[in-house]
C-alpha atoms as a PDB file:
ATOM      1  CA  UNK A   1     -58.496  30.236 -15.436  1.00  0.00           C
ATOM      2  CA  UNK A   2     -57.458  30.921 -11.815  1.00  0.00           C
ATOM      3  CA  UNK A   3     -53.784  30.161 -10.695  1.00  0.00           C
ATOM      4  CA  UNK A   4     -53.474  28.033  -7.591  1.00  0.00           C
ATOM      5  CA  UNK A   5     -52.128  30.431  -4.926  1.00  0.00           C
ATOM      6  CA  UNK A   6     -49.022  28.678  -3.055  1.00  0.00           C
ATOM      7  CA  UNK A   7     -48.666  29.978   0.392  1.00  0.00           C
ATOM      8  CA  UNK A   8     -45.038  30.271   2.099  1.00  0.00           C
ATOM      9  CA  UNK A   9     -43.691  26.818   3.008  1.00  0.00           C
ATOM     10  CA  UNK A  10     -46.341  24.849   0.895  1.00  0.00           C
ATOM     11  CA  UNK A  11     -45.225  22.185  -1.607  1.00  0.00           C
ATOM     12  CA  UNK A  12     -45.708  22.997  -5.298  1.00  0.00           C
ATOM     13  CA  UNK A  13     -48.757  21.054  -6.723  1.00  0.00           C
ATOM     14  CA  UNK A  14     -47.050  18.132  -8.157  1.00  0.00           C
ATOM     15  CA  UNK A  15     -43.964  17.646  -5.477  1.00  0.00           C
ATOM     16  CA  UNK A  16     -45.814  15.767  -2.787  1.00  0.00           C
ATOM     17  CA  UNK A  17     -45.840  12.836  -6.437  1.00  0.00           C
ATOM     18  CA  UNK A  18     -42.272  12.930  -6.943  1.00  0.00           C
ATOM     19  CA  UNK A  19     -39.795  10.701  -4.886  1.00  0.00           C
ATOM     20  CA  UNK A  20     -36.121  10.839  -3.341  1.00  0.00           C
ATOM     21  CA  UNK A  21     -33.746  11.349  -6.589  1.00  0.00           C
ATOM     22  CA  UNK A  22     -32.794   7.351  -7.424  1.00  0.00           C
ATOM     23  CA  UNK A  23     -29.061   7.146  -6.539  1.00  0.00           C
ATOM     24  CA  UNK A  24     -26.581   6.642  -9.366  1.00  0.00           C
ATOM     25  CA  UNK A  25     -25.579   3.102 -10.013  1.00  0.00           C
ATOM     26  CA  UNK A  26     -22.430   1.441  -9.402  1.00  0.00           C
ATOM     27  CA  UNK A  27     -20.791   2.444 -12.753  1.00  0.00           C
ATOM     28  CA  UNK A  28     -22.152   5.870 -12.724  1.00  0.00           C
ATOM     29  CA  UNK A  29     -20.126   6.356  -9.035  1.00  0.00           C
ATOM     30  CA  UNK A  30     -17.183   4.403 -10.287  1.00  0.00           C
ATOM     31  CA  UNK A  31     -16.448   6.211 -13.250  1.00  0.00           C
ATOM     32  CA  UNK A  32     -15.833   9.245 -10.827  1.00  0.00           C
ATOM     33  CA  UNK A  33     -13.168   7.776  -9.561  1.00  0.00           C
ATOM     34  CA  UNK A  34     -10.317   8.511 -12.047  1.00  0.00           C
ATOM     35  CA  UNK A  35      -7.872   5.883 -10.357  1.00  0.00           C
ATOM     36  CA  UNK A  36     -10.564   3.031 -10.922  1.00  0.00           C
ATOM     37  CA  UNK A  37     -11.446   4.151 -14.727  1.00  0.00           C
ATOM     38  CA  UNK A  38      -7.552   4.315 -15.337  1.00  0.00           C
ATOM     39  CA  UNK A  39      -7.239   0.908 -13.901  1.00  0.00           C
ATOM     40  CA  UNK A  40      -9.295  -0.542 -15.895  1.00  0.00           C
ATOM     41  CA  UNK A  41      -8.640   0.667 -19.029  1.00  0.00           C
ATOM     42  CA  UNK A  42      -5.372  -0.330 -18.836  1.00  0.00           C
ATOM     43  CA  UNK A  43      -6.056  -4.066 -17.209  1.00  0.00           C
ATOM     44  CA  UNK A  44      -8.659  -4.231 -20.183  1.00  0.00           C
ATOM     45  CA  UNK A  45      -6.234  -3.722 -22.995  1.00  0.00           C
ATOM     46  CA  UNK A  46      -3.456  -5.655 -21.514  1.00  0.00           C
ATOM     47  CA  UNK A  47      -5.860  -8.849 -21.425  1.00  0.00           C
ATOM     48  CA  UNK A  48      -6.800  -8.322 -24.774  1.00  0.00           C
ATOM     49  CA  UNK A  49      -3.104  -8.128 -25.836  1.00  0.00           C
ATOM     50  CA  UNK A  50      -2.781 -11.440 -23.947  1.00  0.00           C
ATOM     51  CA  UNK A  51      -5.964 -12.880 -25.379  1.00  0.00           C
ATOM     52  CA  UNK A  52      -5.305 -11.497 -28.991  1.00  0.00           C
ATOM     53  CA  UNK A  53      -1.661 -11.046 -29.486  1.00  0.00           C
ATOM     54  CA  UNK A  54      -0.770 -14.737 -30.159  1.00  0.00           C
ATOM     55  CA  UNK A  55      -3.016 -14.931 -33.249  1.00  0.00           C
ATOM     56  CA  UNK A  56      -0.656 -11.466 -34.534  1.00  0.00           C
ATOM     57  CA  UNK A  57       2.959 -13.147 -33.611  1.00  0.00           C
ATOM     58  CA  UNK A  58       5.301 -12.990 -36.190  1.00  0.00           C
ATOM     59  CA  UNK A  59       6.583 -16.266 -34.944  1.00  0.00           C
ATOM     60  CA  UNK A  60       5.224 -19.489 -33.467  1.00  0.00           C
ATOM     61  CA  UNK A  61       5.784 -19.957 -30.007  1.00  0.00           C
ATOM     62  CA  UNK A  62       8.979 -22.542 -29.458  1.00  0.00           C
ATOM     63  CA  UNK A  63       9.993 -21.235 -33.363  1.00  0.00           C
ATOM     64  CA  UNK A  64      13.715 -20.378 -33.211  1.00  0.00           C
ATOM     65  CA  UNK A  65      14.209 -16.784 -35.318  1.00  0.00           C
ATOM     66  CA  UNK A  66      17.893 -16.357 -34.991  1.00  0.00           C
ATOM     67  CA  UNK A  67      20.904 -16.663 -33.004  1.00  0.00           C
ATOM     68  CA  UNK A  68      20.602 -16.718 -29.336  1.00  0.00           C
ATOM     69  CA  UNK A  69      20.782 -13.694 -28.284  1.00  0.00           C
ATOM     70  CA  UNK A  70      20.741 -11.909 -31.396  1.00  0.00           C
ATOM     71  CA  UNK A  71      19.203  -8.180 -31.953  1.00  0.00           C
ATOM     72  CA  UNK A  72      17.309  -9.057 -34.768  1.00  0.00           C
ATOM     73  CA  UNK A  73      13.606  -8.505 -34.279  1.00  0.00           C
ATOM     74  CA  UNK A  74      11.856  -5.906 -31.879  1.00  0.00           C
ATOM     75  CA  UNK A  75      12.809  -7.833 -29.033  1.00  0.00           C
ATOM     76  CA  UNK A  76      15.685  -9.813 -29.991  1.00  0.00           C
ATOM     77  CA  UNK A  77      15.650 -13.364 -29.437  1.00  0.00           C
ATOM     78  CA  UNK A  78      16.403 -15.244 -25.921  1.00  0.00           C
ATOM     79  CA  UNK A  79      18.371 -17.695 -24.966  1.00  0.00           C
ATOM     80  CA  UNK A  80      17.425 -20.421 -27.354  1.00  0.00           C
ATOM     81  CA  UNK A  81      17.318 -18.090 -30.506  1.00  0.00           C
ATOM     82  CA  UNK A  82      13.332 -17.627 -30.020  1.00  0.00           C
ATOM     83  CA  UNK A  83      11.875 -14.100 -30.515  1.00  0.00           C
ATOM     84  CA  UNK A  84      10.972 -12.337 -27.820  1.00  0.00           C
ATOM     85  CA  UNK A  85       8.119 -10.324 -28.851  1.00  0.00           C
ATOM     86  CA  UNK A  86       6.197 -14.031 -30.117  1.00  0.00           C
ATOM     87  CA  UNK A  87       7.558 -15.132 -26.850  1.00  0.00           C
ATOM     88  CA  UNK A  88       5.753 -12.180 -24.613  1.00  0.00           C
ATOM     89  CA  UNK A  89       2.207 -12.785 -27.026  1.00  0.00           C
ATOM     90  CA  UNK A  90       2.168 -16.256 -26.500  1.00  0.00           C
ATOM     91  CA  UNK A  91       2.932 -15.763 -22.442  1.00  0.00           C
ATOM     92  CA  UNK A  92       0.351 -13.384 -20.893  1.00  0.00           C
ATOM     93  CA  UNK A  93      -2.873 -15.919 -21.396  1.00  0.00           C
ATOM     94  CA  UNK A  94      -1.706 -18.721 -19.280  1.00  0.00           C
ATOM     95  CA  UNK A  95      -0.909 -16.304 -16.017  1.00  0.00           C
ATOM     96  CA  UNK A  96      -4.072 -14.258 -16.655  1.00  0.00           C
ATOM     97  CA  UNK A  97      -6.230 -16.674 -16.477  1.00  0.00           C
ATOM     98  CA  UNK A  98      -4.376 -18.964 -13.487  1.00  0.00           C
ATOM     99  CA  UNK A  99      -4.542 -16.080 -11.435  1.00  0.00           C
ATOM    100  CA  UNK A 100      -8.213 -15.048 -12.425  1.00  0.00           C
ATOM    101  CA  UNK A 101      -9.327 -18.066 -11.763  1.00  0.00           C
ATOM    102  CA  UNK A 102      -7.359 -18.635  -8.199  1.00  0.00           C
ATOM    103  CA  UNK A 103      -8.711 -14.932  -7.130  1.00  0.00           C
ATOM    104  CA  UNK A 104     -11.896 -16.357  -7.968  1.00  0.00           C
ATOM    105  CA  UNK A 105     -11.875 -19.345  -5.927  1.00  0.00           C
ATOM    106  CA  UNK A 106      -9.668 -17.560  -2.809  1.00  0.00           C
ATOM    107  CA  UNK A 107     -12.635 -15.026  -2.749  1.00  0.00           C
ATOM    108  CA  UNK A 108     -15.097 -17.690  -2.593  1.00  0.00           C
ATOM    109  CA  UNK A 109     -13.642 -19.653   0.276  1.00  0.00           C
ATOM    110  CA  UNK A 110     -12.528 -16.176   2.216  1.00  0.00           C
ATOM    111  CA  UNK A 111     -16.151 -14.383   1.767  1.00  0.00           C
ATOM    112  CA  UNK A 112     -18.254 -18.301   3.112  1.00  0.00           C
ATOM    113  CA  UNK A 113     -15.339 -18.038   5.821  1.00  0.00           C
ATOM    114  CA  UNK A 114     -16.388 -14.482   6.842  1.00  0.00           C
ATOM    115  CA  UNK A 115     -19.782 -14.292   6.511  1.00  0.00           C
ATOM    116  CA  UNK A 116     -20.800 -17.070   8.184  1.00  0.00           C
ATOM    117  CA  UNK A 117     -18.457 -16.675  10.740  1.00  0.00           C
ATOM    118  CA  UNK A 118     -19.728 -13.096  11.328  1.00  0.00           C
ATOM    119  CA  UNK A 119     -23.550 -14.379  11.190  1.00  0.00           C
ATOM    120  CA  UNK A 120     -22.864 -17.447  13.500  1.00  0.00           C
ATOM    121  CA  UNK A 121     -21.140 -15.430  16.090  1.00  0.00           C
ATOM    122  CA  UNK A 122     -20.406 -16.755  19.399  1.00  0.00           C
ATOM    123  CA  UNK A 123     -18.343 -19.721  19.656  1.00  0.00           C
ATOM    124  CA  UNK A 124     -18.723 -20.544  16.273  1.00  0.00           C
ATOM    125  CA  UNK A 125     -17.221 -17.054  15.207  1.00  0.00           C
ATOM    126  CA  UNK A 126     -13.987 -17.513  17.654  1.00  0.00           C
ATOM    127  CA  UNK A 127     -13.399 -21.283  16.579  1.00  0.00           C
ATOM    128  CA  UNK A 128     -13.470 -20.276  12.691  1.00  0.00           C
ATOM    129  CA  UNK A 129     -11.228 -17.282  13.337  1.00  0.00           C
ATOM    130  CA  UNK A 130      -8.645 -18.717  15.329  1.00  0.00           C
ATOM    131  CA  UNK A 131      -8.234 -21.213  12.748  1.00  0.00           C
ATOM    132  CA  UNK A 132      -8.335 -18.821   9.871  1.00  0.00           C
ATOM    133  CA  UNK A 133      -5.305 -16.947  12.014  1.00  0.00           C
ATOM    134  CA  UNK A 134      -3.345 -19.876  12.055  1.00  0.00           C
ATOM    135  CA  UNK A 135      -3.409 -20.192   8.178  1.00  0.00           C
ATOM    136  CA  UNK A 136      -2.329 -16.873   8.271  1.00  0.00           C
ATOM    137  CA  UNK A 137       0.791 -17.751   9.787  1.00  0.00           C
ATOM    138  CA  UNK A 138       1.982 -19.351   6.919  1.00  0.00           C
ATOM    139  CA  UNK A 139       3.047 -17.262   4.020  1.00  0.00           C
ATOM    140  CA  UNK A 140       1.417 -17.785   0.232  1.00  0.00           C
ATOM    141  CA  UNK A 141       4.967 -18.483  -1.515  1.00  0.00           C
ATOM    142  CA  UNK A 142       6.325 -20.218   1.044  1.00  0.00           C
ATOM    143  CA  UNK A 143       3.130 -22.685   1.544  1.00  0.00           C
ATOM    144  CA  UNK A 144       2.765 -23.223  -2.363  1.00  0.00           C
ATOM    145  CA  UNK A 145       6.635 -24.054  -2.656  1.00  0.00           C
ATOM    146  CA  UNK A 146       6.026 -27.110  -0.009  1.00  0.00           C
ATOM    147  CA  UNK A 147       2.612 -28.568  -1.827  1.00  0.00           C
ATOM    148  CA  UNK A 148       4.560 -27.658  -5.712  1.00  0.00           C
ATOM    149  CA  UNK A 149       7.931 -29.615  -4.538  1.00  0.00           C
ATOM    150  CA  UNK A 150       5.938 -32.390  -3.365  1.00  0.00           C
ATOM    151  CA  UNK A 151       3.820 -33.498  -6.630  1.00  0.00           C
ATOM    152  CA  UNK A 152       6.157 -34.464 -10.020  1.00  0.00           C
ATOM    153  CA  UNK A 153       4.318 -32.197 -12.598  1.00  0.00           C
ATOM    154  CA  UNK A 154       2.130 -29.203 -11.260  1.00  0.00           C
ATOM    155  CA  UNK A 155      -0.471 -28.428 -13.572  1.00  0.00           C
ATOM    156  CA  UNK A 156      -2.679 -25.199 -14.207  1.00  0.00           C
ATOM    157  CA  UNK A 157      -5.580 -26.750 -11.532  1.00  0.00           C
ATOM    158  CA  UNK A 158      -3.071 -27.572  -8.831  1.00  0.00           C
ATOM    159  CA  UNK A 159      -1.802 -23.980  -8.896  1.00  0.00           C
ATOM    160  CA  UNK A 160      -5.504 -22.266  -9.407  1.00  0.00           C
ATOM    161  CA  UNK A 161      -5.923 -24.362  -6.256  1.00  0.00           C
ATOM    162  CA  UNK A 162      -2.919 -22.875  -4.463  1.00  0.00           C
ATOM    163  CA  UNK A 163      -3.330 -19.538  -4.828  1.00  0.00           C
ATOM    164  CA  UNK A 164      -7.219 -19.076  -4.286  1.00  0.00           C
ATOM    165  CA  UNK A 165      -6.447 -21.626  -1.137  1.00  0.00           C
ATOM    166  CA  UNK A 166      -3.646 -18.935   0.067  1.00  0.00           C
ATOM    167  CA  UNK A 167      -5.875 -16.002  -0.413  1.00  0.00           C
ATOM    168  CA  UNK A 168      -8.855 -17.282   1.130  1.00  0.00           C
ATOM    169  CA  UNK A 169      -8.022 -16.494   5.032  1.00  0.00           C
ATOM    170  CA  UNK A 170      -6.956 -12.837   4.005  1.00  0.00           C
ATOM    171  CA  UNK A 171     -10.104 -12.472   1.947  1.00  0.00           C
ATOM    172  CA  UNK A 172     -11.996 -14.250   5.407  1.00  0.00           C
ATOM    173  CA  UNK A 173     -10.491 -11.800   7.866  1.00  0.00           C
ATOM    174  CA  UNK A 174     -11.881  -8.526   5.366  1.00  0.00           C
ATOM    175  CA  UNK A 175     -15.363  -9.937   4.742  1.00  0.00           C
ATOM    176  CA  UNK A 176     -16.421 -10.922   8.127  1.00  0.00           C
ATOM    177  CA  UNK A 177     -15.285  -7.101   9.195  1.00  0.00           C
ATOM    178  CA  UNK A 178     -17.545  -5.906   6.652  1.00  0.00           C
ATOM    179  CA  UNK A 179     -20.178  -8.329   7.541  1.00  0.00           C
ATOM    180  CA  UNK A 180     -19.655  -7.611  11.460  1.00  0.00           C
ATOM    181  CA  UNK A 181     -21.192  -4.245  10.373  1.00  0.00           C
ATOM    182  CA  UNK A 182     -24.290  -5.697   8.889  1.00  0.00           C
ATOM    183  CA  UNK A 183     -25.859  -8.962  10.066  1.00  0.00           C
ATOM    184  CA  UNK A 184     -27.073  -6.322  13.222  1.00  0.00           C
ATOM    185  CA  UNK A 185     -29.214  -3.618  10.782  1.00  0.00           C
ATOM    186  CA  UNK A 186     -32.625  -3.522  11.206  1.00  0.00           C
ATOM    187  CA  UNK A 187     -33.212  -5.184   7.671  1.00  0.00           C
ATOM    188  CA  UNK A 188     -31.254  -8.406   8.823  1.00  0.00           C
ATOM    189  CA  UNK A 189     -33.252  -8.372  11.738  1.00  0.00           C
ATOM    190  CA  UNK A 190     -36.587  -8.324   9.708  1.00  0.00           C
ATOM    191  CA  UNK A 191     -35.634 -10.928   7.406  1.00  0.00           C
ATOM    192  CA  UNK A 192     -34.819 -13.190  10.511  1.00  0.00           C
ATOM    193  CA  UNK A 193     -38.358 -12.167  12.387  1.00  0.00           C
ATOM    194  CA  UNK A 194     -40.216 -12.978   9.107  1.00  0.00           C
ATOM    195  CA  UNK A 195     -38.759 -16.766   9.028  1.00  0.00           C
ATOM    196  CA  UNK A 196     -36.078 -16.194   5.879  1.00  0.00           C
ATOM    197  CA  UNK A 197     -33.776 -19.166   6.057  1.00  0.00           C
ATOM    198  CA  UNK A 198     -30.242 -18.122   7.092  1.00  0.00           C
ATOM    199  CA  UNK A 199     -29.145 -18.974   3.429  1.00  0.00           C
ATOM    200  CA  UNK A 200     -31.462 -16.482   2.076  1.00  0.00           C
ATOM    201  CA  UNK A 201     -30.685 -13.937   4.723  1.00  0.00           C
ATOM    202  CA  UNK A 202     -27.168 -13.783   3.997  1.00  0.00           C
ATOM    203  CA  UNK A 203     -27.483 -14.459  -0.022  1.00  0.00           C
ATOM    204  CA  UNK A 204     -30.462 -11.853  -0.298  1.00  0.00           C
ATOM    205  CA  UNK A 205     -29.437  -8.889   2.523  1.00  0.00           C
ATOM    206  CA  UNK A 206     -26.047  -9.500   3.769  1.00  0.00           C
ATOM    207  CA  UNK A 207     -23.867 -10.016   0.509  1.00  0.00           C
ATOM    208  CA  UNK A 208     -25.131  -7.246  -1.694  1.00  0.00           C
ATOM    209  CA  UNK A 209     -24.228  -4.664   1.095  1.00  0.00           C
ATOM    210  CA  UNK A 210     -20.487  -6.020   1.028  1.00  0.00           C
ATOM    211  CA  UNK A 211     -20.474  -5.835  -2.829  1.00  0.00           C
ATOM    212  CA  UNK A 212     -17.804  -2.636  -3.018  1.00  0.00           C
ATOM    213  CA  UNK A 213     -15.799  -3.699   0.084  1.00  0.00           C
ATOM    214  CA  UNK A 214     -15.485  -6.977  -1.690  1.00  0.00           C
ATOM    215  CA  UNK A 215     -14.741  -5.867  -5.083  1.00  0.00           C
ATOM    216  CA  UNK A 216     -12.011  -3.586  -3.606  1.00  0.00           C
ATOM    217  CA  UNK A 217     -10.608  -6.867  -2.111  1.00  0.00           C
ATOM    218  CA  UNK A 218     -10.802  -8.869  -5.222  1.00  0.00           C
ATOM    219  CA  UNK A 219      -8.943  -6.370  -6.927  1.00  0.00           C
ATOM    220  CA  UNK A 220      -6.105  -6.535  -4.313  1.00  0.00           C
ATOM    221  CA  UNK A 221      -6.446 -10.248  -4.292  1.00  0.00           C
ATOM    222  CA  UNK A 222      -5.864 -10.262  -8.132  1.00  0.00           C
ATOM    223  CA  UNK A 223      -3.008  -7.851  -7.895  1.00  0.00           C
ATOM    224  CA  UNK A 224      -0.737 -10.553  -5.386  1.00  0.00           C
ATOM    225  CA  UNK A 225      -1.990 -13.641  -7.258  1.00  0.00           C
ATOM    226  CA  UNK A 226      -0.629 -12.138 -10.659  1.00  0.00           C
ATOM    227  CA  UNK A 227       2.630 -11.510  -8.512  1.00  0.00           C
ATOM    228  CA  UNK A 228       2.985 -14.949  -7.049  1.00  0.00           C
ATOM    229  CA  UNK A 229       1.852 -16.579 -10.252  1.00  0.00           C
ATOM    230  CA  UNK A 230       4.671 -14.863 -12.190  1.00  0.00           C
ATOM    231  CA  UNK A 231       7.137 -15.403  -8.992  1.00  0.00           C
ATOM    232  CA  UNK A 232       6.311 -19.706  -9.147  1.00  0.00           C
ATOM    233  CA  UNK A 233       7.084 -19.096 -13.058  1.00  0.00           C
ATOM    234  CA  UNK A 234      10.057 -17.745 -11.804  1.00  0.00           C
ATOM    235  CA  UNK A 235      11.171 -20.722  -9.680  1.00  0.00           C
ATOM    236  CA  UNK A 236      10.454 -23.134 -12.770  1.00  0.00           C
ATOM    237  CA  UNK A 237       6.942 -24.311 -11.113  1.00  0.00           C
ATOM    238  CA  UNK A 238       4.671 -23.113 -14.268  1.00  0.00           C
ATOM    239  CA  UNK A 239       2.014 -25.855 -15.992  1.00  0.00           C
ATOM    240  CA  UNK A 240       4.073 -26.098 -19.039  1.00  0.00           C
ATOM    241  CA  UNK A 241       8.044 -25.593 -18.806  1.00  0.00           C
ATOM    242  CA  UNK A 242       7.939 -25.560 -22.387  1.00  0.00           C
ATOM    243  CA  UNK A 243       5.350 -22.987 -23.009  1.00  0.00           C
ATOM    244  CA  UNK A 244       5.920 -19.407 -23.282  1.00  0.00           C
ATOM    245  CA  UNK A 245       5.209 -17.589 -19.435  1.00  0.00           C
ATOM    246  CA  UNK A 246       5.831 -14.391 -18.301  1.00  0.00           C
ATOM    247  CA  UNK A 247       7.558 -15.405 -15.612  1.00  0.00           C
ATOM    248  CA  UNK A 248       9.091 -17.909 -16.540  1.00  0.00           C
ATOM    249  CA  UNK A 249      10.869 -15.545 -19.638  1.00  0.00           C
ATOM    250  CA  UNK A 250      12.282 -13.907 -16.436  1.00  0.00           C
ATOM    251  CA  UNK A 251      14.106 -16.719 -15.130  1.00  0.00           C
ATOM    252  CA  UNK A 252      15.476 -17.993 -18.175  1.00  0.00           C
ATOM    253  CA  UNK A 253      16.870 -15.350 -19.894  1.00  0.00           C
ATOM    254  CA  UNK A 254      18.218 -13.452 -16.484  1.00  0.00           C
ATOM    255  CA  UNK A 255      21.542 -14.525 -16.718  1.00  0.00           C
ATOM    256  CA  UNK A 256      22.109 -12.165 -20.432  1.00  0.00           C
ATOM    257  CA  UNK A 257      20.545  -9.379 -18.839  1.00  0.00           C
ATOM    258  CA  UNK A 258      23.303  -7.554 -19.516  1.00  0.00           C
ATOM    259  CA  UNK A 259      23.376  -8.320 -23.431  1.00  0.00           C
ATOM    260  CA  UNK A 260      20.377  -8.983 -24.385  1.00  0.00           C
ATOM    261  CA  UNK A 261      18.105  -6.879 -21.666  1.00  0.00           C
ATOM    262  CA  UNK A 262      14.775  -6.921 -23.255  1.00  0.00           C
ATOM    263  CA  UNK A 263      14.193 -10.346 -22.819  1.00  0.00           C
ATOM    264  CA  UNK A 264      13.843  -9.752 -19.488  1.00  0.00           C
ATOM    265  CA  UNK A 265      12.790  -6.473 -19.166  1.00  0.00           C
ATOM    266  CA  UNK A 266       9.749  -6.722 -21.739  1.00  0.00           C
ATOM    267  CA  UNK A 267       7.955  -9.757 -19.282  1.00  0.00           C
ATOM    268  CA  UNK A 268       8.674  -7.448 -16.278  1.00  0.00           C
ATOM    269  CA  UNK A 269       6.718  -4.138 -17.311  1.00  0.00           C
ATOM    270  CA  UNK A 270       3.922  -6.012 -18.730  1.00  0.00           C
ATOM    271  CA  UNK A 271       3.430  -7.724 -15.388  1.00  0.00           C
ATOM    272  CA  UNK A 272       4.717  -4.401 -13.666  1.00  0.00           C
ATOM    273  CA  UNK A 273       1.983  -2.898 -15.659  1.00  0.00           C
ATOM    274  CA  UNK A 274      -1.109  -4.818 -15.099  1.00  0.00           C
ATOM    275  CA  UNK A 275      -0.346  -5.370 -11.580  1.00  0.00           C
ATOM    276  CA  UNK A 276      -0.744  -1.624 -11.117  1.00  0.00           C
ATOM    277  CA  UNK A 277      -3.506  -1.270 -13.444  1.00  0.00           C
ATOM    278  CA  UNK A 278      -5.396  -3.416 -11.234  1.00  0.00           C
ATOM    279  CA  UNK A 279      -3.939  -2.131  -7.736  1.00  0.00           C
ATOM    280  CA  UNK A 280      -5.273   1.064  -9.090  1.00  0.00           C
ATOM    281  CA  UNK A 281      -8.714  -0.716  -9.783  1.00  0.00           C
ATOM    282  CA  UNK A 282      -8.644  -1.532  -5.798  1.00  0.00           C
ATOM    283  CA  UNK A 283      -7.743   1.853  -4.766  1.00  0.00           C
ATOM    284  CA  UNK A 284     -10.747   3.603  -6.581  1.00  0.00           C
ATOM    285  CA  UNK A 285     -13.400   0.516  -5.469  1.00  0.00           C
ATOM    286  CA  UNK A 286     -11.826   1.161  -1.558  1.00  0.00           C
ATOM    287  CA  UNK A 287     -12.567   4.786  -2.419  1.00  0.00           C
ATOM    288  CA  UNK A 288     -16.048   3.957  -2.986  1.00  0.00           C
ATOM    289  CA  UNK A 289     -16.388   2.023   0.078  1.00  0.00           C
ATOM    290  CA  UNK A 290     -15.039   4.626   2.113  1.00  0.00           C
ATOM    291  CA  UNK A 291     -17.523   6.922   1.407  1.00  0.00           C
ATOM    292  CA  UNK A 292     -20.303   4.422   1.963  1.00  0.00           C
ATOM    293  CA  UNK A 293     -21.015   4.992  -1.396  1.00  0.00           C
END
């Protein structure tokens, strides 16, 4: 058997078959980032302590326990004699998923706004932006008082509405930077020469190239809705003024803060918590878009 002589520079038999190294997937590069996995782990277990923990309360939700006030329990009870701990179970669903939902719908609205303002360009661009600026103007709390003071009994819908309505121009202003930076690559322009509708174009080459800009935005956008969910709760505007809300707990049992502190301070570090579990979840995906990766 005679061995293949290699001379200097040639390829090994075998090489010219093998391919550029596939890059890692998104998970693979995200769990590099310790900020992100950290993030997450810590926005995963607080929803399932919100999604879980009322089935595990020792008490039911408007159940009085003891005096109000009182010591007794891990918590203590609030102002109405209700425990504290039953009442922080029962009060992390309701805000979870009103401000999933409303990041949801604000990044919906803010990425259409972008895109296709970016893709139209022109005219079309300056007209959508220079109304998307003037929305800006108005600030989210401010704009969700006026609409909340005007109806009798906000429900959950009205304030899903509010808050992905308020975080839509924000969201518009990101994605149509991003998307200024793509709708002029080579691949966009081959897509357009072949006859792809400009639905397809943007569905098929422009959106999947914005996915970690985007996902770094959501993640911001989630962090501010949680905070201006809980801050409405705050001001009485919740779904339910009889249900248990983070929020809400705030508000009511403020005034006692300095005799009965938990029932305050146990709604503010779960909220304090998630919200930087998932500002931390935006820092590492804005890592990842930094590096183009």
């Amino acid at each position: 058997m005679s061995a293949v002589e290699e001379t200097p520079g040639s390829t090994p038999a075998g090489a010219a078959q093998r391919g550029p190294a596939p890059s890692p997937g998104f998970w693979t590069r995200a769990r590099r980032q310790p900020r992100f996995v950290f993030g997450l782990v810590v926005t995963v277990l607080v929803v399932v302590f919100a999604v879980v923990a009322p089935f595990f309360a020792p008490f039911g939700e408007n159940e009085t326990a003891g005096a109000p006030f009182s010591p007794d329990g891990v918590f203590g009870t609030d102002y109405l004699g209700q425990d504290v701990l039953s009442r922080l179970m029962y009060g992390g669903e309701a805000i979870l998923l009103i401000s999933v939902l409303g990041t949801l719908l604000g990044m919906v609205l803010g990425v259409l706004i972008g895109v296709v303002a970016a893709y139209g360009g022109g005219w079309w661009d300056e007209v959508i932006m220079r109304l998307n600026d003037v929305t800006l103007a108005f600030p989210q709390i401010l704009l969700a008082l006026v609409v909340l003071t005007a109806v009798e009994q906000p429900t959950a819908w009205i304030i899903v509405l509010l808050v992905g309505v308020s975080h839509a121009p924000r969201v518009a202003r990101v994605s149509r930077g991003v998307a200024l930076g793509i709708v002029s690559r080579d691949f966009v322009v081959a897509a357009e020469a072949l006859g792809e509708r400009r639905s397809r174009v943007i569905l098929a080459e422009v959106l999947p190239n914005m996915s970690t800009p985007l996902l770094a935005e959501a993640g911001l956008r989630l962090t501010y809705s949680i905070g201006l969910v809980a801050a409405l709760g705050f001001l009485g505007f919740s779904a339910d003024p009889g249900s248990a809300n983070w929020g809400q707990m705030i508000q009511e049992n403020r005034l006692a803060l300095s005799t009965q502190p938990w029932a305050v301070l146990a709604p503010v570090a779960v909220i304090a918590v998630f919200t930087i579990a998932t500002n931390l979840m935006a820092d590492g995906l804005a890592q990842l878009a930094q590096r183009g990766e």
